[in-house]
Protein backbone atom coordinates (compact mmCIF):
# COMPACT_ATOMS: atom_id res chain seq x y z
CA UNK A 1 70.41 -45.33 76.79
CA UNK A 2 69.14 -42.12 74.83
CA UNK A 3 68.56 -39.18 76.62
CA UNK A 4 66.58 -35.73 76.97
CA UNK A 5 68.83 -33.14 76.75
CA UNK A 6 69.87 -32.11 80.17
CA UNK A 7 67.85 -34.92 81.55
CA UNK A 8 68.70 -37.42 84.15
CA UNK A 9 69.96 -39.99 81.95
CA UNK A 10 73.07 -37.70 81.01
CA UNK A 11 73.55 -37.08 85.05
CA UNK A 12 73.10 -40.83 85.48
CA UNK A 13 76.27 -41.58 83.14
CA UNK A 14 78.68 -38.78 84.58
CA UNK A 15 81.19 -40.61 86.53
CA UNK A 16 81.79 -38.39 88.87
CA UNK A 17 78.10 -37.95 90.13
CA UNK A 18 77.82 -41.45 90.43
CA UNK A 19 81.16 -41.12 92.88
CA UNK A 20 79.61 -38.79 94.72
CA UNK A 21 75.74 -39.90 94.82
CA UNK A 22 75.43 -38.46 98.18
CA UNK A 23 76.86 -37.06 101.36
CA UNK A 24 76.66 -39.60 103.33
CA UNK A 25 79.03 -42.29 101.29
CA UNK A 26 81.82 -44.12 103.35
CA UNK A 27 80.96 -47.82 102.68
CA UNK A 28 82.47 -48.77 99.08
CA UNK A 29 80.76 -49.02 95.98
CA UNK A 30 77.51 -50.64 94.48
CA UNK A 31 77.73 -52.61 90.88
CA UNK A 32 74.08 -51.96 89.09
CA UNK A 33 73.47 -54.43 86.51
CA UNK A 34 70.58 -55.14 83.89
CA UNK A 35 69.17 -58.22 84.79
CA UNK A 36 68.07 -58.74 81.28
CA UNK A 37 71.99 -58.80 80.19
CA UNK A 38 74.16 -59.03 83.14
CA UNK A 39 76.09 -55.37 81.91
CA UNK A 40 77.16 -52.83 84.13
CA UNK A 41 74.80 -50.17 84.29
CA UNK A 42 76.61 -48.35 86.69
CA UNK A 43 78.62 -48.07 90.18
CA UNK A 44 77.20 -46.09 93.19
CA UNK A 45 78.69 -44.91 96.28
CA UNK A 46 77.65 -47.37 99.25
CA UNK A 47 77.17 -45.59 102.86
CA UNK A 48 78.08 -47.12 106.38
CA UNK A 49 76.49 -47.00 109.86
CA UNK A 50 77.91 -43.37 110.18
CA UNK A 51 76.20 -41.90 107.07
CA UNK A 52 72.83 -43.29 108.31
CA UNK A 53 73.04 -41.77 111.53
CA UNK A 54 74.49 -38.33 109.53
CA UNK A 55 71.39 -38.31 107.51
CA UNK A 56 69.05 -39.18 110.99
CA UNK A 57 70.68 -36.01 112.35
CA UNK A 58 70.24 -33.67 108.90
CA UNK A 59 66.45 -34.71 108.90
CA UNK A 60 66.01 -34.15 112.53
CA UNK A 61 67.92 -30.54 112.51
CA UNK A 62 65.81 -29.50 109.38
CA UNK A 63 62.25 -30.95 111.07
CA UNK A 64 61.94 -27.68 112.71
CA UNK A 65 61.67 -25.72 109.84
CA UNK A 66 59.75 -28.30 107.54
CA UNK A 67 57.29 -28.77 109.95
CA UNK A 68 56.10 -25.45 110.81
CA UNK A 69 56.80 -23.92 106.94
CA UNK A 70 53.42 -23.00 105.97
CA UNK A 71 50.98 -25.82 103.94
CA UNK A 72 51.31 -23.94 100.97
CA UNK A 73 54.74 -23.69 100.61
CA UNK A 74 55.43 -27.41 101.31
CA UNK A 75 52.75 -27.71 98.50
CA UNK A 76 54.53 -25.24 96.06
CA UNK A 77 57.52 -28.18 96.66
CA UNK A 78 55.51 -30.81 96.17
CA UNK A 79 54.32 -29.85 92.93
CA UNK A 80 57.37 -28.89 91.60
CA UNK A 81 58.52 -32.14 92.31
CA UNK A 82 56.00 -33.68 90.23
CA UNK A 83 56.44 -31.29 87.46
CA UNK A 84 60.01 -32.38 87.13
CA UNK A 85 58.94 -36.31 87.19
CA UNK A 86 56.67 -35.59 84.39
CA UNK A 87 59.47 -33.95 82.81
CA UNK A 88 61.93 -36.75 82.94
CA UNK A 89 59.61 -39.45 82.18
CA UNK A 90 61.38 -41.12 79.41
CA UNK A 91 64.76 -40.31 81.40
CA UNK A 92 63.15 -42.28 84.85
CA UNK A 93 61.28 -44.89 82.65
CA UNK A 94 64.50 -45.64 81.13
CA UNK A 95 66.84 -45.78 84.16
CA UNK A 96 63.99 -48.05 85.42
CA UNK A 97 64.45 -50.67 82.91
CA UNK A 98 67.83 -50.94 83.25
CA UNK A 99 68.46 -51.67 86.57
CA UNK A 100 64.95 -53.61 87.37
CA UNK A 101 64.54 -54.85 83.80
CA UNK A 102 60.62 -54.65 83.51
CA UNK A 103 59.29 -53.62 80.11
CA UNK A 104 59.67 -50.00 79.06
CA UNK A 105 55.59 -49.39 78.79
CA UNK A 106 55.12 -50.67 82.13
CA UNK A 107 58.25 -48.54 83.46
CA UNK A 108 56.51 -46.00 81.51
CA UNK A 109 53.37 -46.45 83.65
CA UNK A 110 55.19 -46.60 86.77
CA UNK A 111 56.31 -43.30 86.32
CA UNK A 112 52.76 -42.13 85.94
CA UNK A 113 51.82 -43.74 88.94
CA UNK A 114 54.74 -42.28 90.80
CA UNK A 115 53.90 -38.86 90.14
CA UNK A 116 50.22 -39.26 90.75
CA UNK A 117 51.05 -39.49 94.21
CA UNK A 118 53.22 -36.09 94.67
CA UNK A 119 50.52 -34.35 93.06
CA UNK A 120 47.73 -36.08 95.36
CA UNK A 121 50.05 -35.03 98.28
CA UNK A 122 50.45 -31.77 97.34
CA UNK A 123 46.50 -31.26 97.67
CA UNK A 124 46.27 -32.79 100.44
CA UNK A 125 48.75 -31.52 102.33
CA UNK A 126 46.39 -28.17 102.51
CA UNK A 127 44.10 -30.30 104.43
CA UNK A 128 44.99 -31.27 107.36
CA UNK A 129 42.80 -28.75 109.37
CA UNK A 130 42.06 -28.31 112.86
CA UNK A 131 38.88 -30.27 113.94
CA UNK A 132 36.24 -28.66 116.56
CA UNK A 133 35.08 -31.16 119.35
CA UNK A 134 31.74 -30.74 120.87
CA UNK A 135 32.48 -30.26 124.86
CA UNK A 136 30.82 -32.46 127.31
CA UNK A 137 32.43 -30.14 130.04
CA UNK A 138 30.97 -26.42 131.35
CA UNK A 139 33.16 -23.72 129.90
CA UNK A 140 35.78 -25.51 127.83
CA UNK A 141 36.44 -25.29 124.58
CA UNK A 142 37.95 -28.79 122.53
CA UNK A 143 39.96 -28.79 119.34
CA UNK A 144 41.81 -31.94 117.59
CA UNK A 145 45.06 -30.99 116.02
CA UNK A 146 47.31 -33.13 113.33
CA UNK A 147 51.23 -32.47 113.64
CA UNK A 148 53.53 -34.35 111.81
CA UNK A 149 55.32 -37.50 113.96
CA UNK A 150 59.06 -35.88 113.61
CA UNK A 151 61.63 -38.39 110.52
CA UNK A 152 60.03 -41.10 109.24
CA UNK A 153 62.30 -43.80 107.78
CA UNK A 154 61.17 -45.13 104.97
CA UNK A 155 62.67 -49.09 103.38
CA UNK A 156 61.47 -49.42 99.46
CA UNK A 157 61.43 -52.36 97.40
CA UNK A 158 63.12 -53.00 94.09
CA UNK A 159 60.04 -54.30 91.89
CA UNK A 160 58.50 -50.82 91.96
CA UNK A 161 61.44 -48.66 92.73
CA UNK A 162 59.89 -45.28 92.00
CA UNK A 163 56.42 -45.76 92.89
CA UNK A 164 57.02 -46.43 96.58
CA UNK A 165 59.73 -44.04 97.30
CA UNK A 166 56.39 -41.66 96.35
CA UNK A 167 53.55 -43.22 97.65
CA UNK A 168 55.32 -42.89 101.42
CA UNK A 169 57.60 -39.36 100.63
CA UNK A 170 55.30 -37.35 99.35
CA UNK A 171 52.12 -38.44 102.04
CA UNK A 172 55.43 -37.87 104.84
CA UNK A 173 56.94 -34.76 103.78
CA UNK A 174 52.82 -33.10 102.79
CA UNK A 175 52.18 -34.27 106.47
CA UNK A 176 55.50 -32.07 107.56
CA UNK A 177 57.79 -34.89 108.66
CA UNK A 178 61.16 -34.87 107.38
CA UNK A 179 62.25 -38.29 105.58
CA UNK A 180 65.66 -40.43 105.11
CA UNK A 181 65.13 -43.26 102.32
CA UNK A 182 66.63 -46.43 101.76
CA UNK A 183 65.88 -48.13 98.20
CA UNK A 184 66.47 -52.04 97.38
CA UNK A 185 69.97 -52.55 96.57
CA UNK A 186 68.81 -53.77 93.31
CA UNK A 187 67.21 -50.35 92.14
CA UNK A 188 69.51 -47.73 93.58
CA UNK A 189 69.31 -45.88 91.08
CA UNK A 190 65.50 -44.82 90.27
CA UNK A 191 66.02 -43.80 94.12
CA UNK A 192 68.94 -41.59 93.10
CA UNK A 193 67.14 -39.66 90.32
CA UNK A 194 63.92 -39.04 92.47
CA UNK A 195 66.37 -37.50 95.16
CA UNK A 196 68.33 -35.19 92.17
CA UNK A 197 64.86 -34.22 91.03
CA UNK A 198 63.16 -33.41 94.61
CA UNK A 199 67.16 -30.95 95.01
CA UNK A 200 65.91 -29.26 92.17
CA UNK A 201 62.33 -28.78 93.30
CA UNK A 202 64.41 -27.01 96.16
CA UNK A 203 63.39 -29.30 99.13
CA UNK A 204 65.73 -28.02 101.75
CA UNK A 205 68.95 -29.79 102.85
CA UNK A 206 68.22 -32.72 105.27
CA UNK A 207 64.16 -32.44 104.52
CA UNK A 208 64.30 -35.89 102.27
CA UNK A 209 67.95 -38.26 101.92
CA UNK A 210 68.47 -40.87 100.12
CA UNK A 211 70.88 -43.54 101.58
CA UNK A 212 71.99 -47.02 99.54
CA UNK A 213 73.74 -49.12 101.49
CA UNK A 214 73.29 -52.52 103.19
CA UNK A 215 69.81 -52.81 104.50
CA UNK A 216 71.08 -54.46 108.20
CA UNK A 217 73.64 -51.91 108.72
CA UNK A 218 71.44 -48.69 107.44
CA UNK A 219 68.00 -49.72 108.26
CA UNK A 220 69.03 -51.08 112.15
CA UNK A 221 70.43 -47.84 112.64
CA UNK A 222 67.13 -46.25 111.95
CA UNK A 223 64.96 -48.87 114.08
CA UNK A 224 67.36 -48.18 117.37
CA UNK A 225 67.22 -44.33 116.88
CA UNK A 226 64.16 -43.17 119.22
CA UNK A 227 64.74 -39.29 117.05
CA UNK A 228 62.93 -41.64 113.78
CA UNK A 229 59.53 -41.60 114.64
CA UNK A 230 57.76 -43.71 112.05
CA UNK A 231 59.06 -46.10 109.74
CA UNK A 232 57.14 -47.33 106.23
CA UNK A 233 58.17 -50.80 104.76
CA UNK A 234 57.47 -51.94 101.44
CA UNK A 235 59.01 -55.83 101.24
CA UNK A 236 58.71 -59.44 102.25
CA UNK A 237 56.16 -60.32 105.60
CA UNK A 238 59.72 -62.19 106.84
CA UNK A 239 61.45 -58.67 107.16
CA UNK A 240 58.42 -57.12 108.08
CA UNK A 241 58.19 -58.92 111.62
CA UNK A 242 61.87 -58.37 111.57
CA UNK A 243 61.65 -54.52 111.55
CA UNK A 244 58.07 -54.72 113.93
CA UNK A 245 60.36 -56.57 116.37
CA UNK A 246 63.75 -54.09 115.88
CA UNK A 247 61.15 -51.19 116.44
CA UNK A 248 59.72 -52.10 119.91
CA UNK A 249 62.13 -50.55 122.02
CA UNK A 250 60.90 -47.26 120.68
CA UNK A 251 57.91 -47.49 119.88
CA UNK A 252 57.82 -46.30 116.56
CA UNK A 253 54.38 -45.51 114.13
CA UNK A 254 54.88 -48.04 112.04
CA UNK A 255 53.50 -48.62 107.65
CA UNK A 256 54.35 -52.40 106.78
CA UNK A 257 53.02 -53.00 103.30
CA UNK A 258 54.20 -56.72 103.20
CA UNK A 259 53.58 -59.70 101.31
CA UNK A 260 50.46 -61.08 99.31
CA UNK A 261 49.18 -64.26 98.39
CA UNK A 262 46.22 -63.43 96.37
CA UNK A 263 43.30 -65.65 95.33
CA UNK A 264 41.70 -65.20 91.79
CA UNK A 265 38.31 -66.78 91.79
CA UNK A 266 36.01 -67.92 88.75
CA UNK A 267 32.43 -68.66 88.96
CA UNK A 268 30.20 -70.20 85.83
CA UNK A 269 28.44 -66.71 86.04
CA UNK A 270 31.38 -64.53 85.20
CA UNK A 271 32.29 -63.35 81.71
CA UNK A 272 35.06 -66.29 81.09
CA UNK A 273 36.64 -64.37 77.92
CA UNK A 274 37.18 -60.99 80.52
CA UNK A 275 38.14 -63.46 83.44
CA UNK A 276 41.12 -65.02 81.35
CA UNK A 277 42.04 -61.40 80.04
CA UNK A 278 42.17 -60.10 83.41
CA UNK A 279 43.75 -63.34 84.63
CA UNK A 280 46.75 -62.47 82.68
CA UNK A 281 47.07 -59.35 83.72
CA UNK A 282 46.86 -59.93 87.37
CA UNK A 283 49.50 -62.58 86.75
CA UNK A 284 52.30 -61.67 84.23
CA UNK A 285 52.34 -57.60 84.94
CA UNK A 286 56.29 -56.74 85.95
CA UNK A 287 56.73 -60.37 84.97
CA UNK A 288 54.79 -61.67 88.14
CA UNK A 289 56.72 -59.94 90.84
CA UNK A 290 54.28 -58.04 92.15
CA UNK A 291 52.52 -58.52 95.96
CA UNK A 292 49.10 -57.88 94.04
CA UNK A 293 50.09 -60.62 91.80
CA UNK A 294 47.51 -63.14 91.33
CA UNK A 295 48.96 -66.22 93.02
CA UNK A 296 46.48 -69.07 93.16
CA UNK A 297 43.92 -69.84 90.42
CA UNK A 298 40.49 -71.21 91.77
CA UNK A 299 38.06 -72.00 89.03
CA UNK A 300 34.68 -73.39 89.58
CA UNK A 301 34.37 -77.27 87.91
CA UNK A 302 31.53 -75.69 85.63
CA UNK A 303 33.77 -73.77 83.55
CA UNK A 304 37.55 -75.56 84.83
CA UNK A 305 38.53 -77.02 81.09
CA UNK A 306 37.56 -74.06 79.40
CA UNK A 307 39.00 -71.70 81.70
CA UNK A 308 42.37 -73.47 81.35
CA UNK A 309 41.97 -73.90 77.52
CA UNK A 310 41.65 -69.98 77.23
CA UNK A 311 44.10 -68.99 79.18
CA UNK A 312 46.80 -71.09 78.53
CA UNK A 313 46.47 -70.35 74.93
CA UNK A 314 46.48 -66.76 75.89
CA UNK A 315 49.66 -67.24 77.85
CA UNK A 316 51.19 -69.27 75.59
CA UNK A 317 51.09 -65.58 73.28
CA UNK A 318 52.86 -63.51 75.39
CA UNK A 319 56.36 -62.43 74.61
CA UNK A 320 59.74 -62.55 76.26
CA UNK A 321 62.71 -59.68 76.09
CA UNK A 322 64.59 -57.23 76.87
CA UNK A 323 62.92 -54.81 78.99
CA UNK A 324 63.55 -51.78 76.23
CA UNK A 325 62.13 -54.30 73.51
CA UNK A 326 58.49 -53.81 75.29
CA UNK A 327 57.96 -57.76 75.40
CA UNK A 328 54.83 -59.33 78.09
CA UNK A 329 57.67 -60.22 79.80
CA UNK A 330 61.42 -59.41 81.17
CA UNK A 331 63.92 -61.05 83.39
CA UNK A 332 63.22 -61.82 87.15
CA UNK A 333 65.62 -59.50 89.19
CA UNK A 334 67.95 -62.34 90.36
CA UNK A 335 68.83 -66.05 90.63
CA UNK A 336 67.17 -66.22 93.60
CA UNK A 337 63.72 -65.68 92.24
CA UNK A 338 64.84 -68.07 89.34
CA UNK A 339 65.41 -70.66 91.82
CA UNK A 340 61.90 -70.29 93.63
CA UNK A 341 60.40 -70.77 90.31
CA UNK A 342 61.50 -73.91 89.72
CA UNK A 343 61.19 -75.34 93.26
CA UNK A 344 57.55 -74.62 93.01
CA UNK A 345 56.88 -75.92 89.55
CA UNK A 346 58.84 -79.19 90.76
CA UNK A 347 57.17 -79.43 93.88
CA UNK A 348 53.77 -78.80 92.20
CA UNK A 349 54.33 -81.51 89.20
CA UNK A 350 55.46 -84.04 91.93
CA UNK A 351 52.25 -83.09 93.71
CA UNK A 352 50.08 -83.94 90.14
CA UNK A 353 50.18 -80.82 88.72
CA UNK A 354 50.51 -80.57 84.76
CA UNK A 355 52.26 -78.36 83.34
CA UNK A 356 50.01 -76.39 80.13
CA UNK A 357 52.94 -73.72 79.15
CA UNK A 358 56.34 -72.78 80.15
CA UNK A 359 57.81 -74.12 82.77
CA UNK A 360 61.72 -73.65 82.32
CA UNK A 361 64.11 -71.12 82.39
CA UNK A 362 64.04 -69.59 78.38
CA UNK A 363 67.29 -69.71 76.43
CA UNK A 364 66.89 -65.83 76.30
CA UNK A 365 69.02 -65.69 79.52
CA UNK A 366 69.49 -66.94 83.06
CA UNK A 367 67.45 -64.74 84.54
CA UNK A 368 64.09 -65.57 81.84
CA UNK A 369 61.55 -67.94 83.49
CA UNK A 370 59.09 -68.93 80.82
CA UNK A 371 55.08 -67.96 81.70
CA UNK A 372 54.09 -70.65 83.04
CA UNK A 373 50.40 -72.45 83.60
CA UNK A 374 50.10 -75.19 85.90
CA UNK A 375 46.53 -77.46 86.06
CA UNK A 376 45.44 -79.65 88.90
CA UNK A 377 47.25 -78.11 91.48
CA UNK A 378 46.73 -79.47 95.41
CA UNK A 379 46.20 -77.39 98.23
CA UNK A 380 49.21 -79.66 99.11
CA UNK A 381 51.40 -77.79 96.99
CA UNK A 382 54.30 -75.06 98.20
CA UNK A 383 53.36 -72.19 95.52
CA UNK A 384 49.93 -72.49 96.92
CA UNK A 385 50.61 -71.49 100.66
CA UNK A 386 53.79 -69.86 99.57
CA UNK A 387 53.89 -66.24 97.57
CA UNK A 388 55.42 -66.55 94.38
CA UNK A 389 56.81 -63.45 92.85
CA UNK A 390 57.10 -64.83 89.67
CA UNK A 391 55.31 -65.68 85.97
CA UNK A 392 54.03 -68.79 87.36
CA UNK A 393 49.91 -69.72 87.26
CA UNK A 394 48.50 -72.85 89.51
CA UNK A 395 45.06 -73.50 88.93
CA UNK A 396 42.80 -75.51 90.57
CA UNK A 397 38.74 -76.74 90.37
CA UNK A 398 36.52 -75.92 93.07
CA UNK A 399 32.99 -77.24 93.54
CA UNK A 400 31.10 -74.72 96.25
CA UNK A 401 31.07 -71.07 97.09
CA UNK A 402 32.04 -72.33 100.91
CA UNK A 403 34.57 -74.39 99.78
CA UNK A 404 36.32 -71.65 97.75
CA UNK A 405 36.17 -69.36 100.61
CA UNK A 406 37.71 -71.50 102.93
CA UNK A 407 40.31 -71.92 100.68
CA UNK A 408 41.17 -68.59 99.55
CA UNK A 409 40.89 -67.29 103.59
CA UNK A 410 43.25 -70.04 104.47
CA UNK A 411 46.53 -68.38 104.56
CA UNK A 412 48.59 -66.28 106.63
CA UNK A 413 48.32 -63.25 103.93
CA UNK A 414 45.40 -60.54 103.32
CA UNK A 415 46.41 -58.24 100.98
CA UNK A 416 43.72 -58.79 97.76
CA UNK A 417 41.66 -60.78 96.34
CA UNK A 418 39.92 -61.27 92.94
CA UNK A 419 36.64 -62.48 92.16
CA UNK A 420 34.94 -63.40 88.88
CA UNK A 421 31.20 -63.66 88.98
CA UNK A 422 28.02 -61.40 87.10
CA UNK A 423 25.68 -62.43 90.27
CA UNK A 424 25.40 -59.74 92.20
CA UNK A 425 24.35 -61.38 95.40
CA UNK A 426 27.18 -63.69 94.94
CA UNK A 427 29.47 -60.94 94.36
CA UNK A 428 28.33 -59.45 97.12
CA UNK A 429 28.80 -62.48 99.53
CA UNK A 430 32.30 -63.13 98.29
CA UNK A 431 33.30 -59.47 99.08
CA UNK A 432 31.97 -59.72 102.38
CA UNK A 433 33.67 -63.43 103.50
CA UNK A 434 36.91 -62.76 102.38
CA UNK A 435 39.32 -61.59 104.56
CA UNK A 436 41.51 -59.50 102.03
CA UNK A 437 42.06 -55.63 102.63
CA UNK A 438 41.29 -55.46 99.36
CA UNK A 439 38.56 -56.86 96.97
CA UNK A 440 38.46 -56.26 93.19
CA UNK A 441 35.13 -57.85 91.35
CA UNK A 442 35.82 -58.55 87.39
CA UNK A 443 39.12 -55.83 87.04
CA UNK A 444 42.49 -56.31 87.93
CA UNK A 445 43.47 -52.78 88.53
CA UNK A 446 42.41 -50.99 91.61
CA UNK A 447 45.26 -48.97 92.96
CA UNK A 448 45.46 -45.36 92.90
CA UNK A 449 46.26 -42.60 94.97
CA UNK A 450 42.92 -41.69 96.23
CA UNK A 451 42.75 -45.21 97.63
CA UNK A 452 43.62 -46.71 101.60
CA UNK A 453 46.10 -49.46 99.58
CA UNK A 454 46.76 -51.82 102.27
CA UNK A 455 45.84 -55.67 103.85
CA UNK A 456 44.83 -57.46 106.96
CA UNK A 457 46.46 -60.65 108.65
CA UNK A 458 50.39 -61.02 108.16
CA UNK A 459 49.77 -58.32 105.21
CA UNK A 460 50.56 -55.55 107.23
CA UNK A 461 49.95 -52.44 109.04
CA UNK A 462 48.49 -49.33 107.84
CA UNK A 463 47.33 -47.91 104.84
CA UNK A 464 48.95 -45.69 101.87
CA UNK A 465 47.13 -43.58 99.56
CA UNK A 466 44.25 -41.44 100.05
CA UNK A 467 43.70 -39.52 103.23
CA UNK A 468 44.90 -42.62 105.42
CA UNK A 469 48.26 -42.56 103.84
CA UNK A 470 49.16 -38.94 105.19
CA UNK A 471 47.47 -39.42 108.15
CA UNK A 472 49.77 -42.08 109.10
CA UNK A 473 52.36 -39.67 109.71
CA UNK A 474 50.76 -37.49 111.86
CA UNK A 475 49.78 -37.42 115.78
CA UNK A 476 46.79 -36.38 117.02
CA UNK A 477 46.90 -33.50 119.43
CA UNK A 478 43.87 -33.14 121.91
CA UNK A 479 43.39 -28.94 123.33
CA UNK A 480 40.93 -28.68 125.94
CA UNK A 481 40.70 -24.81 126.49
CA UNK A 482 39.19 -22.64 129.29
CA UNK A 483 39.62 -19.00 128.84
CA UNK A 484 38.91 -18.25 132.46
């Protein structure tokens, strides 16, 4: 990898760094490799059950300064960090596609993304005023005050490895809570540079730790510690109960951002040209393994051939690579994703489906699935009840607006939906009947940080983003004053 001078790519390749990623190490040492070629990327120092509870005891010592440091000075922090991102795009984007293998203008993008929430955070965190009450009793005065929960513990996923180390951080440490971080084993490293960058915005020691290690080990010490106080989880609904259930016994404010199973919906009104453009993007962006990933394919009968003409052609135009090559699309992150992909194209094909495009692992490597477009896919079907996480596209007719509805609504998942359609009193209809915590209407792109990003259902808890997403880490305090 090139590098800025002085820039993070030039720490990430110093040995001895990488021995001595963090203070808490005591557990052995991590192989990173690029998924696109199998290489070593690099070896980081693993922590145990000790180093966990270590950095639960740094974060808890140094809440008691964080928390009552004025606004402004936490926001001073804040944006320093998010100068420094900025600064070390190429360096982060880079480290990015190395370890996770997505394309270098999407890493690119990421980055952007990432930052956008430190800066949001470091406005907001000026706002969280004391709020006047009108009293309903003689003589007493009634305020409403927000103080920060105490550590928050915060579990991040691999398939945007900067992005949601930011979206929860910076909305935890603006709201004065002190953080400990553990990133997908897979990505360690984007973790590791956000953590060298937020030392050199001059967080102070214990205020925000990053810990790599194995998730049971690390993350159950966090769940049976009553001194975390919240916990955010980016990841799979399946770990998602797991960590609901591990935090019971105390009671912790709990973020679950879990998984999606989103429905993409075409009427004969929409704009079919802009529907199969934004089809692909909801699809194939970071090759597929994304929760807001488009996952089922219902097209009205109308406009079914065409729609599946179009798009497979445009599918059948995307490229493959290397992640630094800027292809469509990279690897997958492991064999196990590989493996999913073709039990669900099997299992689909057996069903009836046909396969329009792809459909096999590419001779580029082991870890290439070909974009893939399957037609005539039953509700019967595994990849349509089960999320996919990869470049594959079922598609199915539909015949009535209640039919579609029923369909899209009948899953377990509520994260978003998309919906196709220039009638605005259909449009308005769909948005209303679906039971998705999200809704976009003819766009793929609707995250942000000014937005509540969240689901309903098995989709999780909570929102990030926006005012909602610092809020979560906060308490509200009731006064109810009498001067005498």
């Amino acid at each position: 990898m090139t590098h800025m001078p002085n820039g993070l790519t030039a720490w990430l390749t110093d040995a001895s760094l990488l021995r001595d990623a963090g203070d808490f190490a005591g557990a052995g040492r991590l192989a990173v490799r690029d998924p696109a070629t199998g290489e070593l990327v690099a070896q980081v120092s693993l922590s145990d059950a000790k180093g966990a509870r270590d950095a639960v005891d740094a974060a808890h010592t140094a809440f008691a300064t964080w928390s009552t440091m004025l606004p402004q000075k936490r926001a001073e922090i804040l944006h320093r960090w998010h100068d420094l991102i900025m600064d070390a795009k190429e360096d982060l984007a880079r480290i990015m596609v190395a370890e996770q293998g997505k394309p270098i203008s999407e890493a690119r993008g990421e980055i952007d993304y990432a930052a956008s929430f430190v800066q949001f955070y470091a406005e907001e965190a000026l706002r969280p005023n004391i709020e006047g009450v009108t009293s309903h009793l003689d003589d007493a005065e009634m305020e409403l005050w927000r103080e920060p929960v105490g550590v928050a513990a915060l579990i991040t996923p691999w398939n945007f490895p900067c992005a949601m180390i930011t979206r929860k951080a910076a909305a935890a440490l603006a709201a004065g809570c002190t953080c400990v971080i553990h990133p997908s084993a897979e990505t360690p490293l984007s973790a590791l540079a956000l953590a060298e960058l937020a030392a050199r915005a001059g967080f102070p020691e214990g205020v925000m730790s990053t810990i790599v290690g194995d998730a049971a080990t690390i993350v159950g010490e966090w769940t049976g510690d009553a001194r975390v106080r919240a916990l955010s989880f980016t990841g799979s609904t399946e770990v998602g109960r797991l960590l609901y259930r591990q935090s019971a016994d105390t009671i912790k404010r709990l973020v679950l951002e879990l998984g999606g199973h989103a429905p993409f919906i075409v009427f004969p009104s929409a704009d079919l040209d802009r529907a199969v453009s934004e089809a692909v993007k909801a699809k194939f962006a970071t090759s597929g393994q994304d929760c807001l990933g488009a996952n089922r394919f219902y097209v009205h009968r109308d406009v079914y051939d065409q729609f599946c003409e179009k798009f497979a052609d445009a599918v059948k135009a995307l490229t493959m690579g290397k992640g630094a090559d800027d292809p469509d699309i990279g690897p997958l992150i492991h064999e196990r994703a590989i493996a999913k992909q073709k039990q669900q194209v099997a299992d689909a094909v057996a069903k009836g489906a046909k396969i329009l495009v792809g459909g096999n692992v590419d001779p580029l490597g082991p870890l290439f699935f070909q974009p893939t477009v399957l037609a005539d896919v039953t509700d019967e079907a595994a990849i349509m009840s089960e999320e996919n996480f990869g470049p594959v596209a079922p598609i199915t007719p539909f015949d009535t607006e209640d039919e579609v509805i029923a369909r899209a609504n009948a899953t377990e998942y509520g994260l978003v939906a998309y919906v196709h359609s220039l009638d605005p009193r259909r449009i308005y209809r769909m948005t209303r009947a679906l039971q998705f915590g999200m809704v976009a209407v003819n766009r793929t792109k609707v995250t942000g940080a000014p937005i509540p990003f969240g689901g309903t259902k098995q989709s999780g808890l909570g929102r990030e983003g926006a005012r909602q997403g610092l809020e979560a880490f906060t308490d509200i305090k009731y006064v109810c004053r009498d001067w005498g």
